[in-house]
Protein backbone atom coordinates (compact mmCIF):
# COMPACT_ATOMS: atom_id res chain seq x y z
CA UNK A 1 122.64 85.61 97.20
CA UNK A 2 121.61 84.30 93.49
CA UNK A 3 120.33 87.35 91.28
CA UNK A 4 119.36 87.63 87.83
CA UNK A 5 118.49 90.95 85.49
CA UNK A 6 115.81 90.30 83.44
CA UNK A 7 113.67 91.87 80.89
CA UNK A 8 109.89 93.21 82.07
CA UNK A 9 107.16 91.07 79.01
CA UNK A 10 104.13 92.33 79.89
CA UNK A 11 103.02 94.92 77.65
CA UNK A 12 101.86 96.61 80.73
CA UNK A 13 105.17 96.52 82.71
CA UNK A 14 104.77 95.23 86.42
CA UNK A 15 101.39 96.72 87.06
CA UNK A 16 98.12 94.92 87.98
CA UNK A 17 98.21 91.63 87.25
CA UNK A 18 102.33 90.88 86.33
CA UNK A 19 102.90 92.76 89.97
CA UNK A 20 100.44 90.28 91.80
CA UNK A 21 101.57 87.47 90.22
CA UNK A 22 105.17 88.14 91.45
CA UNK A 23 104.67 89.45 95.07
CA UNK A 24 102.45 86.75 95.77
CA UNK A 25 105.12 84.10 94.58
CA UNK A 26 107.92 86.28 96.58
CA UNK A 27 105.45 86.28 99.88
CA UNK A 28 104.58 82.29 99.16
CA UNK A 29 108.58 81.41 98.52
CA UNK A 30 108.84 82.58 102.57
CA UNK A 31 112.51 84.18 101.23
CA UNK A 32 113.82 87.49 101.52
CA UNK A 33 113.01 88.77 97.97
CA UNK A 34 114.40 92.32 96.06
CA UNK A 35 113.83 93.91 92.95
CA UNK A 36 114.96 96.69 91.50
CA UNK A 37 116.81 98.25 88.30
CA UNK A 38 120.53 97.06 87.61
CA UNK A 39 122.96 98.83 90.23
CA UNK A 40 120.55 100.30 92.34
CA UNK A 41 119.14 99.24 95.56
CA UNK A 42 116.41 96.70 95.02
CA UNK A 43 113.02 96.76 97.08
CA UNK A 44 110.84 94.61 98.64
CA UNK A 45 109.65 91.62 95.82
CA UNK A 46 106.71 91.39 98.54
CA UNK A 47 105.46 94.70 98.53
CA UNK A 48 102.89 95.89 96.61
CA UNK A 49 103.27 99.68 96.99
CA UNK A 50 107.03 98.99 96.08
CA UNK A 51 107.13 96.91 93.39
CA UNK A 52 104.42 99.48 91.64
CA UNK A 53 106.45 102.43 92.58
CA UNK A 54 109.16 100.96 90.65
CA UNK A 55 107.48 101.75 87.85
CA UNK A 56 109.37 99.30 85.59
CA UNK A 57 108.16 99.38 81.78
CA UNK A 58 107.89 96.65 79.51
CA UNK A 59 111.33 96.15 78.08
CA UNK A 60 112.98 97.11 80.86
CA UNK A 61 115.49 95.48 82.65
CA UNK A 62 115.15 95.03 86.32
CA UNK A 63 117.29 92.91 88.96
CA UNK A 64 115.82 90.05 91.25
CA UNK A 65 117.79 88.65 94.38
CA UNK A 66 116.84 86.39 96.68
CA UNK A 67 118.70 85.71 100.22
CA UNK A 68 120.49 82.91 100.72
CA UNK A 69 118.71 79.76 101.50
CA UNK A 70 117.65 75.97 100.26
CA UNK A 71 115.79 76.92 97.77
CA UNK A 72 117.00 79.84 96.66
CA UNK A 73 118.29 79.27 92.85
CA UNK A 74 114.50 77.73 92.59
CA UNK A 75 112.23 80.49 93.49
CA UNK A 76 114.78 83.41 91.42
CA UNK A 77 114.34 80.76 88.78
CA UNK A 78 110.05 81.28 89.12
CA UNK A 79 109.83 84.98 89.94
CA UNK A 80 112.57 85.69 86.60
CA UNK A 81 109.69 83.44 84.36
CA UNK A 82 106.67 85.61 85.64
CA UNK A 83 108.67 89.16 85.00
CA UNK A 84 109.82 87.66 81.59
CA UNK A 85 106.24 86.17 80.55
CA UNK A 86 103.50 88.45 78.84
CA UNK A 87 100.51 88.17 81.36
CA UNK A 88 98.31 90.46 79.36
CA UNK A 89 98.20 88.69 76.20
């Protein structure tokens, strides 16, 4: 399973618009997405409630893993550019 820590842009972490922007690319992908903070268990990319629990701050680094499939270098490669991209400039 490809994974890749990256560092949260947004200057408001993944809340509100950075967090939709990712679960709906992990729910789109059709993949078995995780995120989560380096070494810990990741949760659901998809999930809404989960990915805003995480509470992840910008500058923070959090973990991304997709499951194995075709495509799965591909969509890491486009969820890692919307967690490392400032949405709220």
């Amino acid at each position: 399973m490809p994974s890749q820590v990256v560092t949260v842009a947004s200057s408001v972490g993944l809340h509100a618009r950075p967090a939709k922007l990712l679960i709906t690319a992990a729910k789109e992908s059709g993949a078995s997405v995780t995120i989560g903070r380096p070494g810990e268990t990741g949760v659901n990319a998809a999930s809404m409630l989960s990915v805003l629990a995480l509470g992840a701050k910008c500058g923070e680094e959090v973990e991304i893993t997709v499951a194995d499939g075709p495509d799965a270098e591909s969509v890491l490669a486009r969820l890692v550019d919307i967690v490392a991209t400032n949405h709220d400039e």
